[in-house]
PDB file of N, CA and C in Angstrom:
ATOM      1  N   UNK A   1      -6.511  42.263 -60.379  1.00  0.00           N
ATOM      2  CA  UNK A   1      -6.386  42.131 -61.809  1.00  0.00           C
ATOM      3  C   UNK A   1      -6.660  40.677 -62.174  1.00  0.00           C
ATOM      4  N   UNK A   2      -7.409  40.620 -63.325  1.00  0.00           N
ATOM      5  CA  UNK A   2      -7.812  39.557 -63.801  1.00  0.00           C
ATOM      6  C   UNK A   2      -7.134  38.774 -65.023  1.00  0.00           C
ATOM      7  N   UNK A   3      -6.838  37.505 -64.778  1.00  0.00           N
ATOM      8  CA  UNK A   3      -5.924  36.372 -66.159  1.00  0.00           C
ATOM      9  C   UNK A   3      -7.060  36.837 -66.685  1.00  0.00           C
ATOM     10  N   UNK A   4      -6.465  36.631 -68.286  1.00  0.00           N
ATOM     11  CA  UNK A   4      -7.494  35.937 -69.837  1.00  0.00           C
ATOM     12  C   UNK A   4      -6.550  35.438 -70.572  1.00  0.00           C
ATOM     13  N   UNK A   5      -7.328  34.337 -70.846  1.00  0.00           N
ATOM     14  CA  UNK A   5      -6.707  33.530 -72.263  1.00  0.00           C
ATOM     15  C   UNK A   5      -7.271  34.130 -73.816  1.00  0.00           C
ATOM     16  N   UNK A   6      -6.513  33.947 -74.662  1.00  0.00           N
ATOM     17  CA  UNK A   6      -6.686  33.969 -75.836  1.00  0.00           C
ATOM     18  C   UNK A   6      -6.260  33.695 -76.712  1.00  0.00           C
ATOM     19  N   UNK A   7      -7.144  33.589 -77.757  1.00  0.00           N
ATOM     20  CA  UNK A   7      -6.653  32.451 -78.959  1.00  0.00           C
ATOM     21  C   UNK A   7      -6.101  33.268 -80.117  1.00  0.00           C
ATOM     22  N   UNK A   8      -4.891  33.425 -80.420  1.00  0.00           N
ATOM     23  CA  UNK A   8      -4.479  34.185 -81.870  1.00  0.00           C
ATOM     24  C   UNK A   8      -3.562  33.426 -82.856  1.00  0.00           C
ATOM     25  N   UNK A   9      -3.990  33.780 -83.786  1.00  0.00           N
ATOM     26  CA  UNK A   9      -3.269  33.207 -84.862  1.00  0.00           C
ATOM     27  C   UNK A   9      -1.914  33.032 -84.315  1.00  0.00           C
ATOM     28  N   UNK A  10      -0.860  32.394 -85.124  1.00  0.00           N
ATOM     29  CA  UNK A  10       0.492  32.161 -84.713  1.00  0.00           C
ATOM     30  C   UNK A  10       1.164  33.543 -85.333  1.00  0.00           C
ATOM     31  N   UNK A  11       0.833  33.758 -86.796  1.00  0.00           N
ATOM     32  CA  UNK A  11       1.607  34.738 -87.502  1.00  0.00           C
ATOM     33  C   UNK A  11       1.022  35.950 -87.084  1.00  0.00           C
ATOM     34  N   UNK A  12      -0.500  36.194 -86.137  1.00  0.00           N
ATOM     35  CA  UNK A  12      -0.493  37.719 -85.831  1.00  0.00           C
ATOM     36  C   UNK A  12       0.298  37.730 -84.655  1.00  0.00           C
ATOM     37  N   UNK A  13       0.193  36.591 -83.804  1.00  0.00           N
ATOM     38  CA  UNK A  13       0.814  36.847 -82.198  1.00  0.00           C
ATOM     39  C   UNK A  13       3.174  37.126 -82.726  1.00  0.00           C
ATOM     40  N   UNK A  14       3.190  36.352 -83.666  1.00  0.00           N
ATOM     41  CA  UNK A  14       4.544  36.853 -84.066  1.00  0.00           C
ATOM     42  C   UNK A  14       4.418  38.230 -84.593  1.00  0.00           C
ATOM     43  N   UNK A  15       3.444  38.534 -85.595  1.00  0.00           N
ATOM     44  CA  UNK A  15       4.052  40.288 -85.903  1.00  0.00           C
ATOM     45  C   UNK A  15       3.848  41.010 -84.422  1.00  0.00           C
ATOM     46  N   UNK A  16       2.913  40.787 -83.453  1.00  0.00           N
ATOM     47  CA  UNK A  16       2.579  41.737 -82.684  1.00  0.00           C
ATOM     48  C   UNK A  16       3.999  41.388 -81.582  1.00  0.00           C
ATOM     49  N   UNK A  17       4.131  40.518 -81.503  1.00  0.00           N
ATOM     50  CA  UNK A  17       5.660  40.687 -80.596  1.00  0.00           C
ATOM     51  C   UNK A  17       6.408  41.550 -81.487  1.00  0.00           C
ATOM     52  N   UNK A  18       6.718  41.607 -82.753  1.00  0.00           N
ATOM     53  CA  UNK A  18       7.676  42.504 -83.321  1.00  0.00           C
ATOM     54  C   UNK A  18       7.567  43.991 -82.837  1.00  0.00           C
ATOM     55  N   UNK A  19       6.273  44.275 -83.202  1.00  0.00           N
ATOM     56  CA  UNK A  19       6.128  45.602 -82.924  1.00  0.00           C
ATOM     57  C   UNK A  19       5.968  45.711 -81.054  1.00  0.00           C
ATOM     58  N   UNK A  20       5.608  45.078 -80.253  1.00  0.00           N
ATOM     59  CA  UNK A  20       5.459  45.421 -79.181  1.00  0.00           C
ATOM     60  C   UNK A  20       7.234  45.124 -78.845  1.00  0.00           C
ATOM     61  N   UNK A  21       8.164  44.694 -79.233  1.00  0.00           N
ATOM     62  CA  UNK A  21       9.076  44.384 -78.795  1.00  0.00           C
ATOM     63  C   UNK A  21      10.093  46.190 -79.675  1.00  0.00           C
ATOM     64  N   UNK A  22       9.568  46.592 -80.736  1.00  0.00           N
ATOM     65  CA  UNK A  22       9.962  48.028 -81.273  1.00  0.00           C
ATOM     66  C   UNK A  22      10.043  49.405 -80.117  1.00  0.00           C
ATOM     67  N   UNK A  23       8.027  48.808 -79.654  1.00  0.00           N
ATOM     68  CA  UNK A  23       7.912  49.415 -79.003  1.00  0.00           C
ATOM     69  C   UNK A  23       8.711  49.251 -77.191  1.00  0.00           C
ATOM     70  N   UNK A  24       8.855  48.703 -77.156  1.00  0.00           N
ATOM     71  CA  UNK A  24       9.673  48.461 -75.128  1.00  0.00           C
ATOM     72  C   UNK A  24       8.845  48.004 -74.757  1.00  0.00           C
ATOM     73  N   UNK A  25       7.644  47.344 -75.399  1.00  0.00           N
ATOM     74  CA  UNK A  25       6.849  47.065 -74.226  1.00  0.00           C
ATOM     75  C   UNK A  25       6.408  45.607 -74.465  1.00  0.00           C
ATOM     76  N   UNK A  26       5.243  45.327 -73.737  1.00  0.00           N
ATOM     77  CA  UNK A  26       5.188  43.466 -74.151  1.00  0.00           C
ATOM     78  C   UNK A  26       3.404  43.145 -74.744  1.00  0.00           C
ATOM     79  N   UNK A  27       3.184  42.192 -75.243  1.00  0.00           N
ATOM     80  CA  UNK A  27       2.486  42.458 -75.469  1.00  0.00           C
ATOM     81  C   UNK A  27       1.098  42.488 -74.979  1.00  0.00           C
ATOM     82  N   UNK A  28       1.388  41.689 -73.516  1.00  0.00           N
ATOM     83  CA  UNK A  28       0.533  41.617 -72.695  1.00  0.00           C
ATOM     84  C   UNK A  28       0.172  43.616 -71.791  1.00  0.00           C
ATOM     85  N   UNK A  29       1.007  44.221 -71.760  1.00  0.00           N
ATOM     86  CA  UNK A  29       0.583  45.681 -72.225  1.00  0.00           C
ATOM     87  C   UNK A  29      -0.263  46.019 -73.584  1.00  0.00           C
ATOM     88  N   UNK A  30       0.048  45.745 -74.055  1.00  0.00           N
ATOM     89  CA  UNK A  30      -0.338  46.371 -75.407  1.00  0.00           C
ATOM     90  C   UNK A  30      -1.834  46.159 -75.229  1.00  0.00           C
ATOM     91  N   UNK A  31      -2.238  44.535 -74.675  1.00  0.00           N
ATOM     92  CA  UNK A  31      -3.933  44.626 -74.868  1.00  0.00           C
ATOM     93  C   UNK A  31      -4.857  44.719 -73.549  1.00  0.00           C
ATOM     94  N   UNK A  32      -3.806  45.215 -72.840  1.00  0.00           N
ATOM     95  CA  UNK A  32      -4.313  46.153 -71.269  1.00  0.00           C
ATOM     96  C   UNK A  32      -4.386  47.305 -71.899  1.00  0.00           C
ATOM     97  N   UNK A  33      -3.583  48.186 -72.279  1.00  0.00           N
ATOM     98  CA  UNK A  33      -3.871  49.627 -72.849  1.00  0.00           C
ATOM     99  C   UNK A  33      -4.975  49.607 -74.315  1.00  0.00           C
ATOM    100  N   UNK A  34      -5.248  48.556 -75.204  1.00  0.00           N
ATOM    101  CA  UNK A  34      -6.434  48.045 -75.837  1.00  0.00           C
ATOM    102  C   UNK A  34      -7.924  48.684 -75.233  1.00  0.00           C
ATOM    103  N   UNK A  35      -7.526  47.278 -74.190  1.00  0.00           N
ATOM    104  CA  UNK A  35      -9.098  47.206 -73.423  1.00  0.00           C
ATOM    105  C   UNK A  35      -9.456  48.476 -72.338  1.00  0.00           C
ATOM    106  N   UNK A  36      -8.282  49.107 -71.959  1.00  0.00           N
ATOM    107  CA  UNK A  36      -8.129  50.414 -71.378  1.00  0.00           C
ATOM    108  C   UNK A  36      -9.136  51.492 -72.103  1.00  0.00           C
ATOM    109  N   UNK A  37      -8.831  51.273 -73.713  1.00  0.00           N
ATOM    110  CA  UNK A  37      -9.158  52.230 -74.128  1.00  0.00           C
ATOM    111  C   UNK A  37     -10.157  52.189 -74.719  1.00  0.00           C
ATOM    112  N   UNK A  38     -10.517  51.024 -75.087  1.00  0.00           N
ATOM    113  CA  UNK A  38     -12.018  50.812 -75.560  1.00  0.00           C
ATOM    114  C   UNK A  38     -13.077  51.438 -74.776  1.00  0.00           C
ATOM    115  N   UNK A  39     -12.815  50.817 -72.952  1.00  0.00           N
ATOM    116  CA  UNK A  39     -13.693  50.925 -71.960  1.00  0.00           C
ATOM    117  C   UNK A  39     -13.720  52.488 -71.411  1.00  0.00           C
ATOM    118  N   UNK A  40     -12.719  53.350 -72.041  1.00  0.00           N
ATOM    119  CA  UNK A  40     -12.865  54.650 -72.058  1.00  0.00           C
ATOM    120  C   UNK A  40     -13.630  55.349 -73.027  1.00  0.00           C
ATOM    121  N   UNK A  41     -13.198  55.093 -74.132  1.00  0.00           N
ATOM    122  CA  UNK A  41     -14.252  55.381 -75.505  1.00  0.00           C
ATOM    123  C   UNK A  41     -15.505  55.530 -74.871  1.00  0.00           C
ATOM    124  N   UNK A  42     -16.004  53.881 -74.803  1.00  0.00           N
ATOM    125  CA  UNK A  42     -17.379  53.913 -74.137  1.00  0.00           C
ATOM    126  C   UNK A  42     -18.040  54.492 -73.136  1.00  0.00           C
ATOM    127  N   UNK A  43     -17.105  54.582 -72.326  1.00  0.00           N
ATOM    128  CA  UNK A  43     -17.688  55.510 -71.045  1.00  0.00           C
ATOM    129  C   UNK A  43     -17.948  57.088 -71.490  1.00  0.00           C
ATOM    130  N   UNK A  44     -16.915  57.727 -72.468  1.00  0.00           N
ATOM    131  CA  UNK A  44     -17.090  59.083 -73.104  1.00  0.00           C
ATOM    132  C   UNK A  44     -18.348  58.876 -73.294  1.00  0.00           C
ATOM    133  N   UNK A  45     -18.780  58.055 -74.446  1.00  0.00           N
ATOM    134  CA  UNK A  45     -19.664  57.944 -75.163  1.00  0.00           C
ATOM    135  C   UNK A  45     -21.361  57.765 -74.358  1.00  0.00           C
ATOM    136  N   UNK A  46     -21.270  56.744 -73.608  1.00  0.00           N
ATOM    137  CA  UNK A  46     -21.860  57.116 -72.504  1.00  0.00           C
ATOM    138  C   UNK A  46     -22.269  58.359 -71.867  1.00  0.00           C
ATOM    139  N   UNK A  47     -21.258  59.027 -71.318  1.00  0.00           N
ATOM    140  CA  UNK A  47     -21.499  60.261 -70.600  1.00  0.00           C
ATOM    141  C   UNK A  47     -21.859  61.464 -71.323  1.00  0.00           C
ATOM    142  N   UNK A  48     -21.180  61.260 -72.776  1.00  0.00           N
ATOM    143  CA  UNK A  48     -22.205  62.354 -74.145  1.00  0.00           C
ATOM    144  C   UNK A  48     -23.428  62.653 -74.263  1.00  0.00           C
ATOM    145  N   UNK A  49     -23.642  60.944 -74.226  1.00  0.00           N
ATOM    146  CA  UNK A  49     -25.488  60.539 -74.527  1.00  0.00           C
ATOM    147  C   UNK A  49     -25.765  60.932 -73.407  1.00  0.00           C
ATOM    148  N   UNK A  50     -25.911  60.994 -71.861  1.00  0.00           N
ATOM    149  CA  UNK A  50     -26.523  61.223 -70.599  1.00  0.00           C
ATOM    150  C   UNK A  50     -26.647  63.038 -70.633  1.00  0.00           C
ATOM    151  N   UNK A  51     -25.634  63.648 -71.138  1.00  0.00           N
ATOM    152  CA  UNK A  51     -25.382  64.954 -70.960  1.00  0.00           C
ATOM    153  C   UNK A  51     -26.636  65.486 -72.418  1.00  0.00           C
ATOM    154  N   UNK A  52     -26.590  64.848 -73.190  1.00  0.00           N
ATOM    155  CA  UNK A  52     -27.524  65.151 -74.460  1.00  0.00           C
ATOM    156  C   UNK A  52     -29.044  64.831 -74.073  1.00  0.00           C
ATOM    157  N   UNK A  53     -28.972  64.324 -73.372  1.00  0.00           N
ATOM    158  CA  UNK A  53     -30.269  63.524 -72.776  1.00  0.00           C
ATOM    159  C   UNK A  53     -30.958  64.588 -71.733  1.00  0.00           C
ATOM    160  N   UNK A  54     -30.245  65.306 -71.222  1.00  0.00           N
ATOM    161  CA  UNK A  54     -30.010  65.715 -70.219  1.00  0.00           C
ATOM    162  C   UNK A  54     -30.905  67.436 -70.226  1.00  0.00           C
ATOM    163  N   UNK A  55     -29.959  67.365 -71.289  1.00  0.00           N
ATOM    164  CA  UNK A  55     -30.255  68.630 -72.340  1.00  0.00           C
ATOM    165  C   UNK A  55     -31.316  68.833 -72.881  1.00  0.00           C
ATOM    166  N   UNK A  56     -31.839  67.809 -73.680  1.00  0.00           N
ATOM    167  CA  UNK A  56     -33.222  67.665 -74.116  1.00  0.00           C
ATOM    168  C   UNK A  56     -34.353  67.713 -73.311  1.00  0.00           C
ATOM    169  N   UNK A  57     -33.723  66.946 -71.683  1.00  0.00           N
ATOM    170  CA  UNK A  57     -35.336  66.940 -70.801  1.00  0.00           C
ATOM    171  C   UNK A  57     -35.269  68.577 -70.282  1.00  0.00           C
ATOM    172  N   UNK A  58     -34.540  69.608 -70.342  1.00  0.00           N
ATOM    173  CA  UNK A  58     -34.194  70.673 -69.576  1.00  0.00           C
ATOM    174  C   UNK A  58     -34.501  71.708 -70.543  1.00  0.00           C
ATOM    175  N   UNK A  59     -34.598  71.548 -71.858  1.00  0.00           N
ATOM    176  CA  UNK A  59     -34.729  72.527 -72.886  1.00  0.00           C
ATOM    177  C   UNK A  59     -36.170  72.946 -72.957  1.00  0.00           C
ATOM    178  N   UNK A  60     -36.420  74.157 -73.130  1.00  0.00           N
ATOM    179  CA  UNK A  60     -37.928  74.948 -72.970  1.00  0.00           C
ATOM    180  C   UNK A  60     -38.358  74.608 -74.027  1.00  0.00           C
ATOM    181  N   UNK A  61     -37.578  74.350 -75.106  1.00  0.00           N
ATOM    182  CA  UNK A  61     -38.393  74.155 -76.463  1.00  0.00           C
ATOM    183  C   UNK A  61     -39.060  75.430 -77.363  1.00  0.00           C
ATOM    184  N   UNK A  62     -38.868  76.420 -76.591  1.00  0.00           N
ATOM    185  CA  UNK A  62     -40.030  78.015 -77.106  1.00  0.00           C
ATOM    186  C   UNK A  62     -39.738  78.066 -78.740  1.00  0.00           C
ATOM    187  N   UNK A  63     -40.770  78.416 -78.791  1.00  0.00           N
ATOM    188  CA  UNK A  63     -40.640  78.638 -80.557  1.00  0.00           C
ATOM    189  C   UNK A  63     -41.163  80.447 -80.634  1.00  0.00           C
ATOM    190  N   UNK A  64     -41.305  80.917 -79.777  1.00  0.00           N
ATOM    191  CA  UNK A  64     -41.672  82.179 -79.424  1.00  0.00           C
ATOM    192  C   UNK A  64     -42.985  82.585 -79.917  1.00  0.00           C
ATOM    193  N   UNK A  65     -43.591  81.695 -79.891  1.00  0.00           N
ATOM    194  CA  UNK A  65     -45.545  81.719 -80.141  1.00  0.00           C
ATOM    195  C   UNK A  65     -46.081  81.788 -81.684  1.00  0.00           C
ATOM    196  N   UNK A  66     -44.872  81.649 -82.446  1.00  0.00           N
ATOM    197  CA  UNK A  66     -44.371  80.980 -83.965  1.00  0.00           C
ATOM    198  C   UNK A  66     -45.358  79.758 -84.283  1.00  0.00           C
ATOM    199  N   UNK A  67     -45.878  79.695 -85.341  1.00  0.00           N
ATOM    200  CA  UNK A  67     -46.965  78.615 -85.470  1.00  0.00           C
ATOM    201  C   UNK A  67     -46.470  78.720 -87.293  1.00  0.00           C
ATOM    202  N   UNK A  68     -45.679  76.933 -87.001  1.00  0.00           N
ATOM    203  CA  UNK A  68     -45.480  76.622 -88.385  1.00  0.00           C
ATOM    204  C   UNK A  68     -46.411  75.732 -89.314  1.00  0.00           C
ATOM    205  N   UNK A  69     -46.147  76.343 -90.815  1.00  0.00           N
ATOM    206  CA  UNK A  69     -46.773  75.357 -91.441  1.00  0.00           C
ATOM    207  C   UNK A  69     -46.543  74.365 -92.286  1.00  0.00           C
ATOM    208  N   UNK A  70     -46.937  73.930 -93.323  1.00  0.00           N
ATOM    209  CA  UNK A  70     -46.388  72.960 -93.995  1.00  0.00           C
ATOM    210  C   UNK A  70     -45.816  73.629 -95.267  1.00  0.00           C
ATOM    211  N   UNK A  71     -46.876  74.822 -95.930  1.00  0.00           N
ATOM    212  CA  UNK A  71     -46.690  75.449 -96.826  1.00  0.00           C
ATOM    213  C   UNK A  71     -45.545  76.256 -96.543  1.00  0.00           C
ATOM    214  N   UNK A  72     -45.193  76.896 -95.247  1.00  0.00           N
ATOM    215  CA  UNK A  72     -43.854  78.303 -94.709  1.00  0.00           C
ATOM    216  C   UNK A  72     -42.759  77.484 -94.919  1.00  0.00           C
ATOM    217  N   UNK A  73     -43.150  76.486 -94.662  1.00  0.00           N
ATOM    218  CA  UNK A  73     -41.678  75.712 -94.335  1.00  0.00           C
ATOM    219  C   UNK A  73     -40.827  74.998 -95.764  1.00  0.00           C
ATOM    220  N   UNK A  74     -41.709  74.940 -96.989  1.00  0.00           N
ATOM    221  CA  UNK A  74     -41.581  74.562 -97.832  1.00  0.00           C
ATOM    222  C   UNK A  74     -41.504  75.286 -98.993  1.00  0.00           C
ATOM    223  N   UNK A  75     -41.701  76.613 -98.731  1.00  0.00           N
ATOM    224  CA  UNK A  75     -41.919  77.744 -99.589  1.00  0.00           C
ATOM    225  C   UNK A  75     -43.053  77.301-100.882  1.00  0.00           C
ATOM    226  N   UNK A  76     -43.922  77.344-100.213  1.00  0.00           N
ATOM    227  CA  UNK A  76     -45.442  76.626-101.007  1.00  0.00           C
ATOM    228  C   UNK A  76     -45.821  77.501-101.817  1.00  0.00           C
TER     229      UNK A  76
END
C-alpha cells in the first residue's frame, strides 16, 4: 500500500472529520473506499465497452436481403 499527500482546504478537511467521525470511521478510509470506487466504476465501464465491442465484431448484421431506401425510410 501506497502514502499520498494531499492538499485540502482546512474547513473541508474539518467537516469531513465530522462526518467520518458520525460515521466510525476515519477519514483516511473514507478516500481508500473513494478511490476504491472510482477504479471500480471504471473498470465496469471498461468491461461494458469491451463486451459491446465485442458484440458488434460478432454480429451478422443480416437485414434479410431487405434493400433500403431513402424514400421507405422516410415515408416519401
Amino acid at each position: 500500500m501506497k502514502n499520498i499527500t494531499l492538499a485540502v482546504e482546512d474547513e473541508v478537511l474539518e467537516q469531513v472529520k465530522l462526518v467520518a467521525a458520525e460515521q466510525r470511521t476515519t477519514v483516511n478510509a473514507m478516500v481508500r473506499e473513494f478511490f476504491a470506487t472510482v477504479a471500480t466504476k471504471r473498470r465496469a465501464k471498461d468491461d461494458a465497452r469491451q463486451a459491446l465491442l465485442k458484440l458488434a465484431r460478432e454480429a451478422a448484421g443480416d437485414m434479410g436481403g431487405k434493400k433500403w431506401n431513402r424514400e421507405a425510410l422516410y415515408d416519401r
